[in-house]
C-alpha atoms as a PDB file:
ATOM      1  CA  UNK A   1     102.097 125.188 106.674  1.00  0.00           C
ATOM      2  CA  UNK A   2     104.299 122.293 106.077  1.00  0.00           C
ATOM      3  CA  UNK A   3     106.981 120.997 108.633  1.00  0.00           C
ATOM      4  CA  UNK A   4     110.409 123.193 108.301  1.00  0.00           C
ATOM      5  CA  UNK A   5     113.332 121.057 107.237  1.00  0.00           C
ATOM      6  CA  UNK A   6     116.825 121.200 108.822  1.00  0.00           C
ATOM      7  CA  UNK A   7     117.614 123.414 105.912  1.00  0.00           C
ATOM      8  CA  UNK A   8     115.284 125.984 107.081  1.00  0.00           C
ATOM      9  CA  UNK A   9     115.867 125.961 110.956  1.00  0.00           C
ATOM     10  CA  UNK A  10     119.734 126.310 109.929  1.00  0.00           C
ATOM     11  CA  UNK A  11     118.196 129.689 107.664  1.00  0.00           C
ATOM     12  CA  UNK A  12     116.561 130.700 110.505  1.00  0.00           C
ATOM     13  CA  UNK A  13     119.255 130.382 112.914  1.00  0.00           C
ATOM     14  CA  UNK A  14     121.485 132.382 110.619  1.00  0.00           C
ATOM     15  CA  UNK A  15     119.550 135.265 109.985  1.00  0.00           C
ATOM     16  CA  UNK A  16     118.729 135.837 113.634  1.00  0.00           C
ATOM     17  CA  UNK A  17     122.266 135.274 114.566  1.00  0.00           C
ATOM     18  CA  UNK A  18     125.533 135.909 113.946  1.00  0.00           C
ATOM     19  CA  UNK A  19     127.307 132.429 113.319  1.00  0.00           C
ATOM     20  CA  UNK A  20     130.443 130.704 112.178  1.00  0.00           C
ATOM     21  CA  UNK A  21     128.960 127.126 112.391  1.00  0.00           C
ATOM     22  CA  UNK A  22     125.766 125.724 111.775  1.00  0.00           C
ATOM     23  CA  UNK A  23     124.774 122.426 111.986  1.00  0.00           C
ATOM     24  CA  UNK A  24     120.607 121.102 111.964  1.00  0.00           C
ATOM     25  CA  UNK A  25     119.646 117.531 111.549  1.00  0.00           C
ATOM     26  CA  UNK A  26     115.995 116.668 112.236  1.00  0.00           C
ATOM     27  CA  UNK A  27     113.002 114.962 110.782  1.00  0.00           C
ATOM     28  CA  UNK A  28     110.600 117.456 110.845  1.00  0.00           C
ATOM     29  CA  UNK A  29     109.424 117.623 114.278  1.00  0.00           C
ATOM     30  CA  UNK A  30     112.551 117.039 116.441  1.00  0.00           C
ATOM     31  CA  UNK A  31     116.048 119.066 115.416  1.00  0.00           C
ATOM     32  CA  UNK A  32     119.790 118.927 117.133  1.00  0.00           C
ATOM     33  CA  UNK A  33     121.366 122.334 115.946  1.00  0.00           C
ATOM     34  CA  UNK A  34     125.065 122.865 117.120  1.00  0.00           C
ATOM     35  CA  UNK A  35     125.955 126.576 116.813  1.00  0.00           C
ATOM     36  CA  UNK A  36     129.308 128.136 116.931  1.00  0.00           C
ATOM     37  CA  UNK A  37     129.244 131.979 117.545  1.00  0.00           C
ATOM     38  CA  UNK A  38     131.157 134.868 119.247  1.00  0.00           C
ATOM     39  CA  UNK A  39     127.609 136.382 120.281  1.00  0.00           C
ATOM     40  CA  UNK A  40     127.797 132.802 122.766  1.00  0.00           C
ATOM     41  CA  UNK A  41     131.404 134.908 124.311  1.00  0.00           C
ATOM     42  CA  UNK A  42     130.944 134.611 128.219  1.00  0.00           C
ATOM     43  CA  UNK A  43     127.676 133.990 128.412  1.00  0.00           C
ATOM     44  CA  UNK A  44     125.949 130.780 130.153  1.00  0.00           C
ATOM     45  CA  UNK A  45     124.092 128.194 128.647  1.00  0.00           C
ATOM     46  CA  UNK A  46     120.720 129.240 129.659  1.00  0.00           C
ATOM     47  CA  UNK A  47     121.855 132.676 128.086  1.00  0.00           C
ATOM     48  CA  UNK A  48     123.174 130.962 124.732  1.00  0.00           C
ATOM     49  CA  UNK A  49     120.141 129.050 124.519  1.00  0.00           C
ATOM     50  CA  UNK A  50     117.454 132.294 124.836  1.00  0.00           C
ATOM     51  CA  UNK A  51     119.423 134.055 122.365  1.00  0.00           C
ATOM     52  CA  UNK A  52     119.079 131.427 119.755  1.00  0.00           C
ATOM     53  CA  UNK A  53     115.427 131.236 120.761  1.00  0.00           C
ATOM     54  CA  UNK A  54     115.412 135.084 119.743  1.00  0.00           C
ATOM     55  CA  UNK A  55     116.710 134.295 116.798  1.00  0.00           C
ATOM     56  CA  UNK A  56     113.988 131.843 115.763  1.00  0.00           C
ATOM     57  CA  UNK A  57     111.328 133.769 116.860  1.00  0.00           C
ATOM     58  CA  UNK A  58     107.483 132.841 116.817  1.00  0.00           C
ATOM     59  CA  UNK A  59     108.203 130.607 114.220  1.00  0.00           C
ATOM     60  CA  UNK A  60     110.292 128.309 117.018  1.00  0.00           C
ATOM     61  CA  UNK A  61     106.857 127.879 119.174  1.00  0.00           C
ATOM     62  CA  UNK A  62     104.633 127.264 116.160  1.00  0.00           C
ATOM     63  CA  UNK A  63     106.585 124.831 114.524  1.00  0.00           C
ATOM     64  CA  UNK A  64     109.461 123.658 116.253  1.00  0.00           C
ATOM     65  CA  UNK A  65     108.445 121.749 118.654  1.00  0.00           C
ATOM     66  CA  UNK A  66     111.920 119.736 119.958  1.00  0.00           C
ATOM     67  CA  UNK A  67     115.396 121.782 119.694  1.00  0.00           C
ATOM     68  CA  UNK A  68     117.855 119.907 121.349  1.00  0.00           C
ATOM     69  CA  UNK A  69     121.034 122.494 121.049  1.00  0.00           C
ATOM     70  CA  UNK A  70     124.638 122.236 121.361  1.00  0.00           C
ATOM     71  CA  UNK A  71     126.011 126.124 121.493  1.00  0.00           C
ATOM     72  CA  UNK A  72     129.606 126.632 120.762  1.00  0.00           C
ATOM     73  CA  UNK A  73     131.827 129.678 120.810  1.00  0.00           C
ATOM     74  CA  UNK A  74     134.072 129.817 118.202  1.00  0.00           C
ATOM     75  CA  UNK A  75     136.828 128.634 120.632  1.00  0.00           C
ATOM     76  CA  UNK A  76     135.142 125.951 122.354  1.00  0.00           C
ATOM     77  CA  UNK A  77     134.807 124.609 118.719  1.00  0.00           C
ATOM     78  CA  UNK A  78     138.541 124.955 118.196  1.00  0.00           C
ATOM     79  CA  UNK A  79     138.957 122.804 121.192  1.00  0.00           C
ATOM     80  CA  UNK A  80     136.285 120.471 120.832  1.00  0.00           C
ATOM     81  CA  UNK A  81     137.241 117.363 119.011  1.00  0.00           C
ATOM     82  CA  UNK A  82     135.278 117.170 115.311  1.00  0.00           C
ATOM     83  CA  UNK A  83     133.551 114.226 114.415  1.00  0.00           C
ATOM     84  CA  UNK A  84     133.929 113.063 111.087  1.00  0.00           C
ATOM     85  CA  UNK A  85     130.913 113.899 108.893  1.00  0.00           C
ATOM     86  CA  UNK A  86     129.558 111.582 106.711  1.00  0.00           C
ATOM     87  CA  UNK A  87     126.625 112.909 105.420  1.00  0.00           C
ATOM     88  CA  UNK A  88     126.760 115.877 102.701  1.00  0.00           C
ATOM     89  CA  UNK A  89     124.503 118.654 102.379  1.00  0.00           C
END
């Protein structure tokens, strides 16, 4: 089974979770996903981070091995200031 790409840990995330925002850069072995969703609505960190976890599944311990996470509710985003994307997808 070959590496997943950002593309599919982004799939992933989506299907296990309700989202407005995803966002997965990686190389194959180590991914930064930032998530925005209302699921993440008064809940802690710890708790955001589990959940998105849940979403991925078995599929997160066999092949992703390094998730570094930034989890978002839909307001936080709002607040949070955007940086400017330069790459396309």
């Amino acid at each position: 089974m070959s590496d997943p790409t950002p593309a599919d840990v982004q799939a992933f995330i989506e299907k296990g979770l309700a989202c407005e925002h995803v966002d997965v850069d990686g190389d194959g072995r180590h991914f930064f996903a930032t998530i925005v969703s209302a699921e993440f609505e008064g809940t802690s960190r710890v708790a955001r981070q589990r959940r998105v976890y849940q979403a991925l599944g078995d599929r997160m311990r066999e092949q992703i091995h390094a998730l570094s996470m930034k989890t978002l509710t839909p307001a936080e985003w709002a607040a949070s200031p955007q940086p400017a994307t330069t790459h396309h997808h």
